[in-house]
N, C-alpha and C. Protein backbone atom coordinates (compact mmCIF):
# COMPACT_ATOMS: atom_id res chain seq x y z
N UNK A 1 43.06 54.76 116.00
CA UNK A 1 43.72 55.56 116.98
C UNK A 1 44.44 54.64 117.96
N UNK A 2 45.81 55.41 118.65
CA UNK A 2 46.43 54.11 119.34
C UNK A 2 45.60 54.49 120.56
N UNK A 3 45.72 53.38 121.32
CA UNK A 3 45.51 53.01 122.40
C UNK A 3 46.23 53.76 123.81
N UNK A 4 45.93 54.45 124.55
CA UNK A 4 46.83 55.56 125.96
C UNK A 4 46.99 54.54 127.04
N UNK A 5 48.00 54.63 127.10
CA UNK A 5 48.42 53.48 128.44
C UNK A 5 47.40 54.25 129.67
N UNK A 6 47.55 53.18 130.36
CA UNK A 6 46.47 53.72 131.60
C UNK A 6 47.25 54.70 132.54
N UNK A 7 48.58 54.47 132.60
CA UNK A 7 48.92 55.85 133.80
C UNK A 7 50.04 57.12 132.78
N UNK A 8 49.69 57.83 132.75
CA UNK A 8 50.36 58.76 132.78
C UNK A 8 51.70 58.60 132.35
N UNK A 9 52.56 58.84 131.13
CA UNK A 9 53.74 58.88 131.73
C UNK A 9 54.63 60.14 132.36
N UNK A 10 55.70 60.08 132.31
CA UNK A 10 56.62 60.80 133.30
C UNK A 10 57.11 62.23 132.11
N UNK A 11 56.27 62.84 132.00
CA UNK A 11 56.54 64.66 131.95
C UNK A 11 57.93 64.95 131.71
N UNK A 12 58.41 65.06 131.02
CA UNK A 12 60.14 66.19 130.77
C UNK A 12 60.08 67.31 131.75
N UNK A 13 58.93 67.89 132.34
CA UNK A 13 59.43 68.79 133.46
C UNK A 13 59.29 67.70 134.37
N UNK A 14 58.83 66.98 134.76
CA UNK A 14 58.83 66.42 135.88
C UNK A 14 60.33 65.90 136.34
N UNK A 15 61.20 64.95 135.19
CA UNK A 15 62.72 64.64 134.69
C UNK A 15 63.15 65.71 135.75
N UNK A 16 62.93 66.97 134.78
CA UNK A 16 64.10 67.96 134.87
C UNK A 16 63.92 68.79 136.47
N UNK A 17 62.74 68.55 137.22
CA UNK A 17 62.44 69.06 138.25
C UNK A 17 63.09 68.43 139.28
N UNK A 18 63.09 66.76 139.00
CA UNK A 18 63.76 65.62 139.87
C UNK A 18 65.12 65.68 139.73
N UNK A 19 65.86 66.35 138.51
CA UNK A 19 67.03 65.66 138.29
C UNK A 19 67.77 67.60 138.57
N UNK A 20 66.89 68.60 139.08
CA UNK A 20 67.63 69.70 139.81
C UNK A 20 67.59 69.36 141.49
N UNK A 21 66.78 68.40 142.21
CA UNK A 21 66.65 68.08 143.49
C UNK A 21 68.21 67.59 143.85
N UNK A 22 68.50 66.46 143.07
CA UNK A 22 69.44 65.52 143.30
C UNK A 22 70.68 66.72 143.63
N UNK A 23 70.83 67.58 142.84
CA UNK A 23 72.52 68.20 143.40
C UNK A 23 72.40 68.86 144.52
N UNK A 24 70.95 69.38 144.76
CA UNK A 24 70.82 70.07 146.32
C UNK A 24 70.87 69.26 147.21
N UNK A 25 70.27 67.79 147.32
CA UNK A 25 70.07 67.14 148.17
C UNK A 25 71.94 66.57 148.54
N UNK A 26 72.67 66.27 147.68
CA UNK A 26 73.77 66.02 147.58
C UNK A 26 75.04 67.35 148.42
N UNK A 27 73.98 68.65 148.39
CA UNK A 27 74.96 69.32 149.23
C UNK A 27 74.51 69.18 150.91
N UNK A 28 73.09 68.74 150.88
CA UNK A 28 72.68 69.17 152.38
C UNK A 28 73.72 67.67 152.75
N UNK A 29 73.96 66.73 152.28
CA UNK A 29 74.65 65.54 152.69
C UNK A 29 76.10 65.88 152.97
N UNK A 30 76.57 66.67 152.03
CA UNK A 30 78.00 67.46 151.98
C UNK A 30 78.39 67.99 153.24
N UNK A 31 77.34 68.97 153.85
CA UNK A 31 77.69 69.83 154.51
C UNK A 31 77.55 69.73 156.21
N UNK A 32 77.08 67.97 156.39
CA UNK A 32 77.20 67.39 157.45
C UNK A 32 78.71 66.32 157.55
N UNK A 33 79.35 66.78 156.37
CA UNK A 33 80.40 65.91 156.65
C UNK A 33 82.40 66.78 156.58
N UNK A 34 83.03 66.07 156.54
CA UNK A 34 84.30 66.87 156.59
C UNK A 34 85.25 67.47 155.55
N UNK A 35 85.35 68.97 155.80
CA UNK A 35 85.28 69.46 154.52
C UNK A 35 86.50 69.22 154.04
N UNK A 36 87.06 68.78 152.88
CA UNK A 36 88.58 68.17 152.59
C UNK A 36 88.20 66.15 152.63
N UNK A 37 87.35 66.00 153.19
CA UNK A 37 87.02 64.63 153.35
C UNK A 37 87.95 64.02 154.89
N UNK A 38 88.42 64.66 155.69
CA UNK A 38 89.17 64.45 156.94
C UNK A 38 87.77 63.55 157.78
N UNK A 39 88.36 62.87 158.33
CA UNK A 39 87.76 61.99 159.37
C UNK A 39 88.32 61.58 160.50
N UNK A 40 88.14 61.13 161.40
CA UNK A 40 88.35 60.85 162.79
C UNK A 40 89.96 59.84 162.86
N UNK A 41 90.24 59.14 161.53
CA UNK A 41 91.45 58.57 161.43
C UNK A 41 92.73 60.33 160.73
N UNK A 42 92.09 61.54 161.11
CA UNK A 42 93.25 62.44 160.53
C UNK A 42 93.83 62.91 161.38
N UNK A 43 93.19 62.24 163.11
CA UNK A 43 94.43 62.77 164.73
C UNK A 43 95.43 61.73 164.00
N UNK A 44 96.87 62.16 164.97
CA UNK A 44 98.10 61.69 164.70
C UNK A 44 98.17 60.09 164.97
N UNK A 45 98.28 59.03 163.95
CA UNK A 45 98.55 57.73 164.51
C UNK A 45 100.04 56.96 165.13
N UNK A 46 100.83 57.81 165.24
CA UNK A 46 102.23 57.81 166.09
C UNK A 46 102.52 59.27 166.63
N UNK A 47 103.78 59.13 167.24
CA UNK A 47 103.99 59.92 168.00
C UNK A 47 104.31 61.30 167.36
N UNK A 48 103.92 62.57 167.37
CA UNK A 48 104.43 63.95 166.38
C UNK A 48 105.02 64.82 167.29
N UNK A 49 106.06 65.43 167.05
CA UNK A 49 106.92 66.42 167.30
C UNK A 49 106.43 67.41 166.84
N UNK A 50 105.54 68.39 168.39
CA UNK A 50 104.65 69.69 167.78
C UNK A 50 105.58 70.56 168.01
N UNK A 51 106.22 70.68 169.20
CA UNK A 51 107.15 71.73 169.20
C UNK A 51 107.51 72.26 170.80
N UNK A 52 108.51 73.11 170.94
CA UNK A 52 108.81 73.72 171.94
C UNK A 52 107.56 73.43 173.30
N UNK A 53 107.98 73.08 174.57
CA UNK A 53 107.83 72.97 175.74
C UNK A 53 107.03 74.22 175.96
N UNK A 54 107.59 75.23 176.19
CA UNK A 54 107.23 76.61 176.24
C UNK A 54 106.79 76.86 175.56
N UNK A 55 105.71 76.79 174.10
CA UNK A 55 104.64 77.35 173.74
C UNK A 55 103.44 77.05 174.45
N UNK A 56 103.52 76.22 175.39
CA UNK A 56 101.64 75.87 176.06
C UNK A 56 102.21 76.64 177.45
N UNK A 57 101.46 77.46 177.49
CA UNK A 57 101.77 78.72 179.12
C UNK A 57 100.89 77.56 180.06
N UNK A 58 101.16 77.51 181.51
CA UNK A 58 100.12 77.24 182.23
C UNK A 58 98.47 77.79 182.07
N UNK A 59 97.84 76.97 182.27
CA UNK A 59 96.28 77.70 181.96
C UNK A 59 96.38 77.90 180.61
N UNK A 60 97.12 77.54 179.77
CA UNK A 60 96.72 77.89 177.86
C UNK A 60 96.35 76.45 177.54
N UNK A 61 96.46 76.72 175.98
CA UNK A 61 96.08 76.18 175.18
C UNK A 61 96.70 76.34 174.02
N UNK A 62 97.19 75.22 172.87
CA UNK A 62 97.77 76.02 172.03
C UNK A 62 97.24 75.18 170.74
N UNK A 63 96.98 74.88 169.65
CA UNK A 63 96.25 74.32 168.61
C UNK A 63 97.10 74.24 167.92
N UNK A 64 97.42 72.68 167.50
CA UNK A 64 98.49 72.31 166.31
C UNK A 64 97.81 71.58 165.37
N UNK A 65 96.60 72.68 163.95
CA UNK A 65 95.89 72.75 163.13
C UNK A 65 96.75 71.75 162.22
N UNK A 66 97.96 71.38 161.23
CA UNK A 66 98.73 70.61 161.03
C UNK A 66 98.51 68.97 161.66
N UNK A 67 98.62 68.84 162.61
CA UNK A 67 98.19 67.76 163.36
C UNK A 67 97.44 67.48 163.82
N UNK A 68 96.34 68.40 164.05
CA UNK A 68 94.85 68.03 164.44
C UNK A 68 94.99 67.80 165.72
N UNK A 69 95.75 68.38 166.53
CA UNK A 69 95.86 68.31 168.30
C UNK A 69 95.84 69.56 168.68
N UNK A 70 95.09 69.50 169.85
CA UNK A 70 95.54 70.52 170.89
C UNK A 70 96.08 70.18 172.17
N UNK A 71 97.08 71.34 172.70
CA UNK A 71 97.40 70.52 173.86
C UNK A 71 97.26 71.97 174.71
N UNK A 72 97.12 71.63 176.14
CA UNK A 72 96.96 72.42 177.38
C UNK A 72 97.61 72.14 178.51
N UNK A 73 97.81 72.89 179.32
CA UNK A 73 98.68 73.51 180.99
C UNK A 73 97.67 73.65 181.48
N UNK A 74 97.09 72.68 182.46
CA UNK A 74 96.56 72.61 183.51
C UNK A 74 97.18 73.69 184.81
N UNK A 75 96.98 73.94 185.70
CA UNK A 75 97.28 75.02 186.66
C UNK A 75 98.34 74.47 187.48
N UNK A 76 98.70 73.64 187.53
CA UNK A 76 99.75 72.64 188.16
C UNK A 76 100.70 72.28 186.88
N UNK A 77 100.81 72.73 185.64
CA UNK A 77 101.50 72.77 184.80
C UNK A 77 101.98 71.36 184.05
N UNK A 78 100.34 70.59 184.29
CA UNK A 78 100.50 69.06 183.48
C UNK A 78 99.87 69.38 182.07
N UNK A 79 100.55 68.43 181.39
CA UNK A 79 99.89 68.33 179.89
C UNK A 79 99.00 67.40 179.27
N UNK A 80 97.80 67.64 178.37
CA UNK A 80 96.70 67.10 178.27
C UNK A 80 96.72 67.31 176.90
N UNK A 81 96.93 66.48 175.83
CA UNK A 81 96.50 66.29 174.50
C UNK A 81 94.97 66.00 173.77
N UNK A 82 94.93 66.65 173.21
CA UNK A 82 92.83 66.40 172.32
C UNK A 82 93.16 65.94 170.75
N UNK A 83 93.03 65.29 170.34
CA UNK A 83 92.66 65.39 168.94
C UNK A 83 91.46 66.25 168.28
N UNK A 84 91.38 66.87 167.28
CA UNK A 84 91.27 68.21 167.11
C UNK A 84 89.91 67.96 166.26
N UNK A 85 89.59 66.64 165.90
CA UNK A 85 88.29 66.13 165.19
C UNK A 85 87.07 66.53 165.60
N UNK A 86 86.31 66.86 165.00
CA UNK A 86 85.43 66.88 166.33
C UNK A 86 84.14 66.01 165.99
N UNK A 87 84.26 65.13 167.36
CA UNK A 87 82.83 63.96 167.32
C UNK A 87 81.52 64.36 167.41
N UNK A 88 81.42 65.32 166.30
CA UNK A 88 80.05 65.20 166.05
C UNK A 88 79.59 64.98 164.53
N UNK A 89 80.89 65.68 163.62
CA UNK A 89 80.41 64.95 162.25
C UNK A 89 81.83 64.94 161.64
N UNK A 90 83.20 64.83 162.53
CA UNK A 90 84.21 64.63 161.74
C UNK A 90 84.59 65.91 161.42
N UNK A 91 84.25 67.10 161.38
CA UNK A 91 85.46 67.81 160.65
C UNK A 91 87.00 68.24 161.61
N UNK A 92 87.64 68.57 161.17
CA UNK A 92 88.55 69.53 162.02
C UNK A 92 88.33 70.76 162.63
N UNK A 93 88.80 70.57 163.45
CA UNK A 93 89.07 72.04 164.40
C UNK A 93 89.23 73.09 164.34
N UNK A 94 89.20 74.09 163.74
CA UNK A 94 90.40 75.18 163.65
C UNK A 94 90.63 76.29 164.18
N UNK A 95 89.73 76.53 165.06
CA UNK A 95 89.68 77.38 166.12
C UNK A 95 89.73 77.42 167.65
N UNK A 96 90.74 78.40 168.31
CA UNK A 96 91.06 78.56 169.33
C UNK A 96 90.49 79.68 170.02
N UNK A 97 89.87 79.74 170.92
CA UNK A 97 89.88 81.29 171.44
C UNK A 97 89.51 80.90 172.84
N UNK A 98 91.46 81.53 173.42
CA UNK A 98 91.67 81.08 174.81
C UNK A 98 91.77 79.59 174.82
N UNK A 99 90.75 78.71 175.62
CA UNK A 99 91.20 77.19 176.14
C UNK A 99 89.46 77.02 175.63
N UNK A 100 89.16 77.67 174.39
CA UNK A 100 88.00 76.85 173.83
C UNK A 100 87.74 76.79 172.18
N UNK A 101 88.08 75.27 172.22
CA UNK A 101 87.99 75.11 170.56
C UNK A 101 86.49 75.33 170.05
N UNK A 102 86.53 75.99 169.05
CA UNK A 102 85.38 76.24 168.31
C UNK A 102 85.35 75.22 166.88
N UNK A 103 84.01 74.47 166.44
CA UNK A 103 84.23 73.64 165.18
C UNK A 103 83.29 74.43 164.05
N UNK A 104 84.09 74.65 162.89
CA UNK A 104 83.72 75.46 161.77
C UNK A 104 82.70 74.60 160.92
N UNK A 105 82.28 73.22 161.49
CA UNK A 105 80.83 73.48 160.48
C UNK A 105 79.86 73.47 161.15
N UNK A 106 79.80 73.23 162.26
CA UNK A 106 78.01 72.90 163.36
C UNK A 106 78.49 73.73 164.43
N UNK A 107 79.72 74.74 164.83
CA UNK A 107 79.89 75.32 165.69
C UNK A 107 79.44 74.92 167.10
N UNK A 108 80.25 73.38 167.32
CA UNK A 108 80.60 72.85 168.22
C UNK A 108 81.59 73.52 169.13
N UNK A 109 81.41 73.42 170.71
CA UNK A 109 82.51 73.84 171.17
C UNK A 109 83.05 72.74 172.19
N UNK A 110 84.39 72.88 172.63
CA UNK A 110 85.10 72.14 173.60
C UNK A 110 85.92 73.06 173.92
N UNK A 111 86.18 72.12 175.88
CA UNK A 111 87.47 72.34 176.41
C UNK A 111 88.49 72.18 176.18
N UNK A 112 89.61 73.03 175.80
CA UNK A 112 90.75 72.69 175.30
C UNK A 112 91.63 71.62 176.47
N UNK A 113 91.33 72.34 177.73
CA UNK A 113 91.86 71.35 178.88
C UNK A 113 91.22 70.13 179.13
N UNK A 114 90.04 70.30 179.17
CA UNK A 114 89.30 68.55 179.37
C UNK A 114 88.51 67.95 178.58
N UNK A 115 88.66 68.77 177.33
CA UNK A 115 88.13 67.64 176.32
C UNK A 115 86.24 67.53 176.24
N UNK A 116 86.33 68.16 177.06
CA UNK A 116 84.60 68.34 177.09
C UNK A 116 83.92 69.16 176.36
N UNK A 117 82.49 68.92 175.59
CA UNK A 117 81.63 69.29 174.99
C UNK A 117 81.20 70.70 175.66
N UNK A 118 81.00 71.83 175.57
CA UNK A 118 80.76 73.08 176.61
C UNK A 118 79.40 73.78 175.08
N UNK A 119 79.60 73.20 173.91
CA UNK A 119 78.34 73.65 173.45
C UNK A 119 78.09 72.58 172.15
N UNK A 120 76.52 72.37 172.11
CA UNK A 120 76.25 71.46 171.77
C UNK A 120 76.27 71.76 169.63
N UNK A 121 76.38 71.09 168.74
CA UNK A 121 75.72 69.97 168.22
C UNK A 121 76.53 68.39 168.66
N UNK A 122 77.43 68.63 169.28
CA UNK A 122 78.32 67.26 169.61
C UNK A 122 78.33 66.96 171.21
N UNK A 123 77.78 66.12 171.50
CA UNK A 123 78.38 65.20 172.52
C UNK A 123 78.53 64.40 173.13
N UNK A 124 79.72 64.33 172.41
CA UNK A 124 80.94 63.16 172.69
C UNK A 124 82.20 64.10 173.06
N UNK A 125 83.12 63.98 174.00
CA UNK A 125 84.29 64.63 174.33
C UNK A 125 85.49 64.33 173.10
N UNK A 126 86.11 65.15 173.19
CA UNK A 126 87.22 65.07 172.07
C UNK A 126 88.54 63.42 172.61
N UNK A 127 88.91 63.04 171.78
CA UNK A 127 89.23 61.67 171.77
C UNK A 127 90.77 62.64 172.79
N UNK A 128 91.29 61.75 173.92
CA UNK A 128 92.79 62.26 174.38
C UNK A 128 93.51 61.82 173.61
N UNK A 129 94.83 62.10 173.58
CA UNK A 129 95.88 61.59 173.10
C UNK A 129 97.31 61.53 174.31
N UNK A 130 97.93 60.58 173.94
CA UNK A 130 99.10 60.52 174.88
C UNK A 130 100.20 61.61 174.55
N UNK A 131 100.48 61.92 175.62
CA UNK A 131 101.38 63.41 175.36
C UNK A 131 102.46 63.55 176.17
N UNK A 132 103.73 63.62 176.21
CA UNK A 132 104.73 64.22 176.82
C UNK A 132 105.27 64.95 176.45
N UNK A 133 107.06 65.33 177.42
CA UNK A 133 107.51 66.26 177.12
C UNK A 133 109.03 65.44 176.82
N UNK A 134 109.92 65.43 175.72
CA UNK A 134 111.21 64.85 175.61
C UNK A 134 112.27 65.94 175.03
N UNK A 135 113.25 65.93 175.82
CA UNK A 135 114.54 66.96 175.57
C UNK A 135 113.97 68.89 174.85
N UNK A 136 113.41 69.11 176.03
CA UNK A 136 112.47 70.22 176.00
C UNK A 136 111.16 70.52 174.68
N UNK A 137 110.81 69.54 174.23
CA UNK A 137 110.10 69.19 172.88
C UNK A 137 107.95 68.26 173.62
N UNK A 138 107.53 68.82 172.75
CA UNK A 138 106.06 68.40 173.21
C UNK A 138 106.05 67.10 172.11
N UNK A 139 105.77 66.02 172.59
CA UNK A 139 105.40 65.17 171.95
C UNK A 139 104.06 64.17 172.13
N UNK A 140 103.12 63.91 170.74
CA UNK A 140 101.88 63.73 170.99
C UNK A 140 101.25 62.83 170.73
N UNK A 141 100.42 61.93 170.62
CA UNK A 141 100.31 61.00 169.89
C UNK A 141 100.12 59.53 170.31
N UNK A 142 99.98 57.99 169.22
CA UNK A 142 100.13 57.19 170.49
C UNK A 142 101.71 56.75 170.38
N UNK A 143 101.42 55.89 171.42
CA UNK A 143 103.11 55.63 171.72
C UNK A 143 103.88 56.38 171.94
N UNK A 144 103.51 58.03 172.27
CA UNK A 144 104.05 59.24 173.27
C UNK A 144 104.59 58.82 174.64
């Protein structure tokens, strides 16, 4: 008779029990990160032409999902650029409601005007960006 190794070996359910873990574990990793694969390098790295002067009202906010900025009208009618990332796991932005961005995977929130964290899984404030206004046109970005 042969001889039984001393431990045990490794079970075909055991295989197949370990090797159904791996794709779940692979989504909980997924779903802390940015969906499309966008990361904190997808705000604008030069200057972008979002558009018309007069789409940001005083006291608004207006979300340029395309560029991953938002920009806002302070009450004195200055302008304040955000990159639209949001520092808590990288995804994008894509929600506005009023002058508060909402983030679609950890439902992070920020100030659209100051960039501040107002609900948590993130905080870190949204990165500024340099922003003016040229020949009635919003422009964002660096070297704005």
């Amino acid at each position: 008779m042969p001889a039984r190794p001393s431990h045990p070996s490794t079970s075909r359910r055991t295989v197949l029990r370990g090797a159904a873990v791996v794709p779940v574990t692979g989504l909980g990793l997924a779903a802390c990160s940015a969906p499309g694969g966008a990361s904190a390098d997808a705000a604008p790295t030069a200057p972008v032409d979002l558009g018309a002067e007069s789409e940001v009202s005083k006291g608004g906010a207006k979300l340029y999902r395309d560029h991953n900025v938002v920009v806002s009208r302070d009450g004195s009618g200055a302008l304040k650029a955000y990159s639209t990332i949001c520092t808590h796991a990288g995804c994008p932005i894509n929600k506005l409601q009023g002058t508060t961005l909402i983030c679609p995977c950890h439902g992070s929130q920020f100030d659209a005007v100051t960039g501040k964290v107002v609900q948590a899984p993130a905080t870190e404030p949204l990165n500024e960006l340099p922003v003016k206004t040229a020949n009635g046109r919003i422009v964002a970005g660096p070297g704005a």
